[in-house]
Each structure stands twice: as C-alpha cells, then as structure tokens.
Protein backbone atom coordinates (compact mmCIF):
# COMPACT_ATOMS: atom_id res chain seq x y z
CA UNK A 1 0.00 0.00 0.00
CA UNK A 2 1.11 3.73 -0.38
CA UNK A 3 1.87 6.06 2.09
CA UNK A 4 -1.02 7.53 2.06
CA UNK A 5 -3.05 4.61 2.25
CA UNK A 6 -0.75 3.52 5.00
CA UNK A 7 -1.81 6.20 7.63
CA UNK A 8 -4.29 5.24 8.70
CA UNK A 9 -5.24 6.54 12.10
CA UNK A 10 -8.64 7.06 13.45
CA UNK A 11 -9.81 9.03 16.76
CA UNK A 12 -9.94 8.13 19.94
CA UNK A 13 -13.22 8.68 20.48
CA UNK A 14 -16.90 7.36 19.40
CA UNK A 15 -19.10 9.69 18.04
CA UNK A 16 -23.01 8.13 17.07
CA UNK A 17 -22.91 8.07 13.46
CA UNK A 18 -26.66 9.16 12.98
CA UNK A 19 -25.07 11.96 14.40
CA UNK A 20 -22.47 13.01 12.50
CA UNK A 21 -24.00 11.68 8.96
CA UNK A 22 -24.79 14.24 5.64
CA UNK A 23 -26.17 12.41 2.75
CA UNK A 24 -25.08 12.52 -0.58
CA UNK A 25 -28.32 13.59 -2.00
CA UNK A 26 -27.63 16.83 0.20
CA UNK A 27 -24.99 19.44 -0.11
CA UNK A 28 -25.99 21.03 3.52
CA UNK A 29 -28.43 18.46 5.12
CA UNK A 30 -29.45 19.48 8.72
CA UNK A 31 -28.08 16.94 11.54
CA UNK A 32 -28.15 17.03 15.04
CA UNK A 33 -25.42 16.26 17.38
CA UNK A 34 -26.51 13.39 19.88
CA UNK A 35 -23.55 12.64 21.96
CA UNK A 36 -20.05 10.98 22.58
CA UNK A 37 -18.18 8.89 24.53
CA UNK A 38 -14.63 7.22 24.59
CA UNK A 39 -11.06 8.51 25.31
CA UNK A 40 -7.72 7.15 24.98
CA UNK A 41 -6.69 4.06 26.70
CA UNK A 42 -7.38 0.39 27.34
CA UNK A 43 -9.52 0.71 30.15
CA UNK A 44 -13.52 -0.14 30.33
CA UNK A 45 -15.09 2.12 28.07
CA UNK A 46 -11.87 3.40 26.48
CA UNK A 47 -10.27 2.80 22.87
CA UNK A 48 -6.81 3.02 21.05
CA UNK A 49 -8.20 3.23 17.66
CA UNK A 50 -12.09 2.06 17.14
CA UNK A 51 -12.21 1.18 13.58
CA UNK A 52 -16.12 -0.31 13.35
CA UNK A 53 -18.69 0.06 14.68
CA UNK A 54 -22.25 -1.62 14.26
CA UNK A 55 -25.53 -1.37 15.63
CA UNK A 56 -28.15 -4.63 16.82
CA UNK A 57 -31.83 -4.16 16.73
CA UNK A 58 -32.09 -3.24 20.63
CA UNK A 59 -30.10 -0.61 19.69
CA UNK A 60 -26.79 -1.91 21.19
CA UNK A 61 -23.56 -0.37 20.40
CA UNK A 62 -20.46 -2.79 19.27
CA UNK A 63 -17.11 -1.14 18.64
CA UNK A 64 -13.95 -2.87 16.87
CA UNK A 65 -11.10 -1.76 19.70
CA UNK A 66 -8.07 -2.28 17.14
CA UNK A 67 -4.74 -2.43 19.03
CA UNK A 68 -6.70 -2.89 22.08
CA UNK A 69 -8.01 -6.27 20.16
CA UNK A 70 -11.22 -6.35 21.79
CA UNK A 71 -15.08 -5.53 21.29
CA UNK A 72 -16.31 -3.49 23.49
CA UNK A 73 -20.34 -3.64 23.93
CA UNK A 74 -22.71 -0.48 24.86
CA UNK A 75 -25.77 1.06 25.26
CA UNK A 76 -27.24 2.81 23.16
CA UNK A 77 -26.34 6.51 25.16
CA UNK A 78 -22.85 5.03 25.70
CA UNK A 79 -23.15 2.98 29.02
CA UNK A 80 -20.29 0.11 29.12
CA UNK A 81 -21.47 -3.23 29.33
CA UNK A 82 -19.05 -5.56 28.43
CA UNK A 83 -16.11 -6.43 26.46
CA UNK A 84 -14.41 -9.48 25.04
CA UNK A 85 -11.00 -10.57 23.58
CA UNK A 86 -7.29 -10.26 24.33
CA UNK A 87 -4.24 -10.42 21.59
CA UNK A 88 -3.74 -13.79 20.21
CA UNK A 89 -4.38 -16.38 17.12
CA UNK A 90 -6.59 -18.71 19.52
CA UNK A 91 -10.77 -18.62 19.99
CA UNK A 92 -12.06 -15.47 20.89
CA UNK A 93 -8.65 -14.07 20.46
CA UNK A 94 -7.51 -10.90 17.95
CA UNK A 95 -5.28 -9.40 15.97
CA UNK A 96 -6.37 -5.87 15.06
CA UNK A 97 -9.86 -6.68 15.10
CA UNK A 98 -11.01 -3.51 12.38
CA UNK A 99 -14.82 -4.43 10.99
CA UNK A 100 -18.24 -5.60 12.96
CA UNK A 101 -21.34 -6.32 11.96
CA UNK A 102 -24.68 -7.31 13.52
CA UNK A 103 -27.29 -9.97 11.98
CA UNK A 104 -30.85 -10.11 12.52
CA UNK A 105 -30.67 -12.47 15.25
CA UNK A 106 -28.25 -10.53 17.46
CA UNK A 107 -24.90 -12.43 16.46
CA UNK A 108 -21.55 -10.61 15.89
CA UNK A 109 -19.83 -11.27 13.46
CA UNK A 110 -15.49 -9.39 13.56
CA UNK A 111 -13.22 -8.88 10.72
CA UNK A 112 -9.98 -10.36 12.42
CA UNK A 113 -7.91 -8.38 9.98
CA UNK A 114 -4.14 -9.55 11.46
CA UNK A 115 -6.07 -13.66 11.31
CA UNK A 116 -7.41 -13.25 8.65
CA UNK A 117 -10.60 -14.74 9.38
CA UNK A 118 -13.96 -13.93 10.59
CA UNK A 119 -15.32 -14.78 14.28
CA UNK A 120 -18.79 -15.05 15.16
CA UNK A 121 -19.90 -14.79 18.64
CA UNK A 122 -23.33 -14.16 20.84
CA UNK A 123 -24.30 -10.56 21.66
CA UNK A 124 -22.66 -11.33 24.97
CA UNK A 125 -19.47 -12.26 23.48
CA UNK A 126 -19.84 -16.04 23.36
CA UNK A 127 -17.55 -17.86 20.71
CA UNK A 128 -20.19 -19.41 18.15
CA UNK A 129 -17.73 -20.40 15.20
CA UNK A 130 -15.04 -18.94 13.22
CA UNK A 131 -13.60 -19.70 9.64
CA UNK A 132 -11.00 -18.58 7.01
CA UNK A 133 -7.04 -18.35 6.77
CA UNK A 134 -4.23 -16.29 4.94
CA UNK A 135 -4.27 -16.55 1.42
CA UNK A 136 -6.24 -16.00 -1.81
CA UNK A 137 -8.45 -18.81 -2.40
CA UNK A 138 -11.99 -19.42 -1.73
CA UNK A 139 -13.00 -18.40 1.89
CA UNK A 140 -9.62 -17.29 2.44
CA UNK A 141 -8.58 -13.57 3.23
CA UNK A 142 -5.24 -10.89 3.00
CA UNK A 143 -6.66 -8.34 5.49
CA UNK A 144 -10.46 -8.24 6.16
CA UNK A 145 -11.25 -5.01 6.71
CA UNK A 146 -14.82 -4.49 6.53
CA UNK A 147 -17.86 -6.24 7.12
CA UNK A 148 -21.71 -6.33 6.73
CA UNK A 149 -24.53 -8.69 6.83
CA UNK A 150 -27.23 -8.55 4.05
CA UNK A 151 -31.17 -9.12 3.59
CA UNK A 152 -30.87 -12.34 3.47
CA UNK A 153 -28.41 -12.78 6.41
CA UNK A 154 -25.30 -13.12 4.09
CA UNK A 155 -22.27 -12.14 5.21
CA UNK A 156 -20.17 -9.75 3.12
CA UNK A 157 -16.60 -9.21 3.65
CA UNK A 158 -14.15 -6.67 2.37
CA UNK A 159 -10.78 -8.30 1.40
CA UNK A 160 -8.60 -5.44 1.54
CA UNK A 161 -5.04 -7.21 0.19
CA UNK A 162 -7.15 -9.75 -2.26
CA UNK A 163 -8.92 -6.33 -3.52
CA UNK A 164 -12.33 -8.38 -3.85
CA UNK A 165 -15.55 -9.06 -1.73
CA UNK A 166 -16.24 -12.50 -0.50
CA UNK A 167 -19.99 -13.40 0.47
CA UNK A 168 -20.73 -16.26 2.95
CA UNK A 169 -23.56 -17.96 4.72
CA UNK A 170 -23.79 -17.07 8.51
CA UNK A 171 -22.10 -20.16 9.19
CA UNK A 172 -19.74 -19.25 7.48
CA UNK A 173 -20.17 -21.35 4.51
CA UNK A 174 -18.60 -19.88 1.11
CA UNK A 175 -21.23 -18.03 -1.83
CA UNK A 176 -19.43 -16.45 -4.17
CA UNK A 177 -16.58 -13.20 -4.64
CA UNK A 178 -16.39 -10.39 -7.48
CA UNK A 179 -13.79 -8.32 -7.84
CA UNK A 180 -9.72 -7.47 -8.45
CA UNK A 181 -7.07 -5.20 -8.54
CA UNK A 182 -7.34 -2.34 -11.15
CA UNK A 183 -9.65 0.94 -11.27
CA UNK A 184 -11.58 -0.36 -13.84
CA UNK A 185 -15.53 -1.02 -13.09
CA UNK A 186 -16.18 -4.04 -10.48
CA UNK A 187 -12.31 -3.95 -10.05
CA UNK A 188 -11.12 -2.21 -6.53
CA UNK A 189 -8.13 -0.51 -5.40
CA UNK A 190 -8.14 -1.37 -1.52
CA UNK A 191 -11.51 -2.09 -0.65
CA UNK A 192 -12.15 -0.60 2.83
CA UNK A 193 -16.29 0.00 3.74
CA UNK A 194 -18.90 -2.18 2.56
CA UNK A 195 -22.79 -2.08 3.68
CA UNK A 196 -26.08 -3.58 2.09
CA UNK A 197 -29.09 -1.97 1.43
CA UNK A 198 -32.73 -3.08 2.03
CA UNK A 199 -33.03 -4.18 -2.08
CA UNK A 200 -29.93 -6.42 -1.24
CA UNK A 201 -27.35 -3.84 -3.52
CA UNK A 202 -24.29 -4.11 -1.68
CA UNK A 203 -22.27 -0.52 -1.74
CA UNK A 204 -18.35 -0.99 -1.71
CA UNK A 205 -15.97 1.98 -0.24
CA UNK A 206 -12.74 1.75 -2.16
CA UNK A 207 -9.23 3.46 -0.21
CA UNK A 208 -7.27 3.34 -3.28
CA UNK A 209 -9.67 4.71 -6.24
CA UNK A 210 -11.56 7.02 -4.06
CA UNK A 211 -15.15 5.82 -4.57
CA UNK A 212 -18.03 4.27 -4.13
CA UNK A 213 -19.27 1.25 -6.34
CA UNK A 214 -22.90 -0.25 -6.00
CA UNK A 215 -23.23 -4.12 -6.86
CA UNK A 216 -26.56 -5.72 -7.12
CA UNK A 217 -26.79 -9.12 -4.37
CA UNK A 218 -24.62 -11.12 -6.43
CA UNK A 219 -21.89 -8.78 -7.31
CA UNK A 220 -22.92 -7.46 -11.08
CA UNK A 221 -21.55 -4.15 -11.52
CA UNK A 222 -24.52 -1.27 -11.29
CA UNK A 223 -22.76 2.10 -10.73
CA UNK A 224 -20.30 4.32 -9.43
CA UNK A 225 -19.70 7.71 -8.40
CA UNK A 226 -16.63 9.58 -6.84
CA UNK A 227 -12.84 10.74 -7.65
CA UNK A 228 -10.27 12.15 -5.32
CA UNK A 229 -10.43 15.39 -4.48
CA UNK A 230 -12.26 18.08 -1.60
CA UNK A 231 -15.10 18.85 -3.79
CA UNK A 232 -18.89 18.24 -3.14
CA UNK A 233 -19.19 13.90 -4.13
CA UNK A 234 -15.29 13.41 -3.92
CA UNK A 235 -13.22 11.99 -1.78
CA UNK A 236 -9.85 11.32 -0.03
CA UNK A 237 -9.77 7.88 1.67
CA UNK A 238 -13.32 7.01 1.75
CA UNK A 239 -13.21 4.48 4.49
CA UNK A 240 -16.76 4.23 5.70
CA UNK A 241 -20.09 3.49 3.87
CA UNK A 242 -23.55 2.80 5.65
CA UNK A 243 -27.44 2.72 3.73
CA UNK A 244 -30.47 3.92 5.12
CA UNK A 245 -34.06 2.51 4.60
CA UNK A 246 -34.81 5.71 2.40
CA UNK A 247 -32.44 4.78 0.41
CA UNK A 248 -29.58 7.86 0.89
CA UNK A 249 -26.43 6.30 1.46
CA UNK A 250 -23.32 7.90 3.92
CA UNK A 251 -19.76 7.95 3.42
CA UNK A 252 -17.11 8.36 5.88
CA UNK A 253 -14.32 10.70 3.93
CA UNK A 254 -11.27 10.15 6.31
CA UNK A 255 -8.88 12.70 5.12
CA UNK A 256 -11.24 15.47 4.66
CA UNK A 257 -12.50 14.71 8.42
CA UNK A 258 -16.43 14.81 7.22
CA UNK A 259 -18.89 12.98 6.38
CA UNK A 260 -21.13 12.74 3.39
C-alpha cells in the first residue's frame, strides 16, 4: 500500500454516526449532534483506535477496539457493558480486530484483519464459530477489513489485500466473490467500507480509487460515483459506507474529516 493509504489513524473517540452523517443527496443536510463517549486508553469504556462500529436491533452499540483487540459492547447513550477478547491467534482471540457487523438475530460477526478470518460470537461475546485463513483462495482472506450482513443474512466481507468481496452464509459457509485489482468497473483498489441496502445492492468503499461502487446481491456491476479530491461527491480515503431505509447512502471521507 502507499503512504497515504498507510496512515491510517482514526480518533480516539466514538461519536453516534446518525449523528455526524450528511447524505449525498444533500450538499448542507441538517443533523443534530446526539452525543459521545470514549477517550484514549485500554480501560472499560476506552479505545486506542475504534475502527467499526455496528448497531443490533435493541439498539446496542459494538465497537472494533483495534490495538486494544477487543469488542467493546454499549448502550445505546454510551453505558459500558461488556467487552471481550485479548491479543492472540486462539478462539475469541484478535489481531487488530477492524470491521463488525450485527445480523438479525443478534450475532456478531469481527473482521480479524491480522487472522485473517472472521469470528462469530453471541451478543454477549460467546464464541459461536469462526472460519477462514491467509491466502487468496476461496474463503480465504489478505486483510479483512470491513464487514456487513445482508437481507438475506449473508455475510459480506471486504478483502482489503485480495482487492475483492467474499460473500458467505452465517455459518460461514462460502457463496461467491467479485472483484480485483485495477480501477476499472467491479475492479477495486483497496476495498475498505462495505454495507447492504434493504433491495440487497451491496455498496463498496474503495481506499485506493476514491469511490463508491454499488453491486446488485450477487456482485454485477450497477454504478459508481466519486474521484479524489475536496469537492462536493469526492473523496480522499473514503473508508466508511452505511445505507439507510430511504435509500440515501453515507460515506465516511477520512482525510477530509467529514462525512457525506
């Protein structure tokens, strides 16, 4: 990766995204501060680097703590509940644990990134399953990054070195994968953010070719839309993407410190 791809530092505290969030569809969108919570450290309630974040249905917060390799659990104003994981290649264990997602049924699912796997545990941190190794093939990963869980319950993973999305059954069982290395359509240049719509489109932010691609459920190419730069719909290290039910869709533009 390039330098600039390479620093990649986040802050050391959570803000909600609702929060935070202008849509795309809006140059100046009204939004509302909520509230924050977090500082540095590796204490209860504290992060060194939070790189994910998801929400479950009860409105339960889950953050990615990545050199603290842990999740940390919350409520939904930012009461600690519980945490789980330590540094390590064994169950429940992490290495730079950088993407989260939530299914229907309350399961969390972690982007391992430095295993190169993905774990699946209870809402109260119980080890459920995990599966994948180093490499290229099939159900194997160089750096998940990102994570999300579709319609359907699919589970789509951003394979940042392999520059491609993998799709699996909860249980981990492989689907299918689109995607390689090149700027071209359906090709991706560090494939960071990924999220899933309501339709089942599946929305890909890309590091390296700052943009956004949209994929229908089983990875055909639909559309695109963003170049580098500081202008309104362009971006510099989009690392983020999330969909809501109206359809607008929010991007996390790292280097230019906003969203959009």
């Amino acid at each position: 990766m390039t330098v600039r791809l390479t620093r990649f530092w986040f802050a050391m505290r959570l803000v909600i995204a609702l929060a935070m969030v202008v849509p795309l569809v809006a140059a100046a969108a009204p939004y509302t501060y909520a509230t924050q919570w977090g500082s540095y450290g590796d204490g209860a309630g504290q992060f060194d680097n939070p790189t994910g974040v998801a929400v479950d249905a009860d409105g339960h917060v889950y953050v990615a703590d990545l050199y603290n390799h842990r999740i940390q659990k919350f409520s939904g104003t930012g009461a600690y509940m519980t945490e789980w994981g330590a540094y390590g290649p064994g169950t429940a264990q992490f290495s730079n644990p950088s993407g989260v997602a939530v299914d229907a049924g309350g399961n969390v699912y972690v982007a391992d990134l430095g295993n190169s796997r993905i774990q699946k545990f209870s809402g109260t941190g119980a080890y459920l399953l995990a599966w994948g190794s180093s490499g290229s093939g099939d159900g194997q990963f160089d750096r998940p990054i990102g994570l999300a869980v579709d319609v359907d319950g699919n589970i789509l993973v951003a394979d940042l070195g392999n520059n491609r999305i993998q799709k699996f059954t909860g249980a981990g069982v492989y689907l299918t994968q689109w995607g390689s290395v090149g700027s071209d359509e359906g090709q991706f240049s560090s494939p960071r953010g990924i999220a899933a719509d309501p339709a089942g489109d599946v929305f890909v932010a890309e590091l390296g070719n700052d943009r956004i691609q949209k994929f229908d459920s089983q990875g055909a190419y639909l559309t695109q839309w963003g170049s580098m730069g500081s202008g309104v719909g362009q971006f510099d290290l989009p690392t983020g993407v999330a969909t809501v039910g109206d359809g607008d869709v929010f991007v996390a533009d790292f280097h230019r410190r906003r969203p959009v």
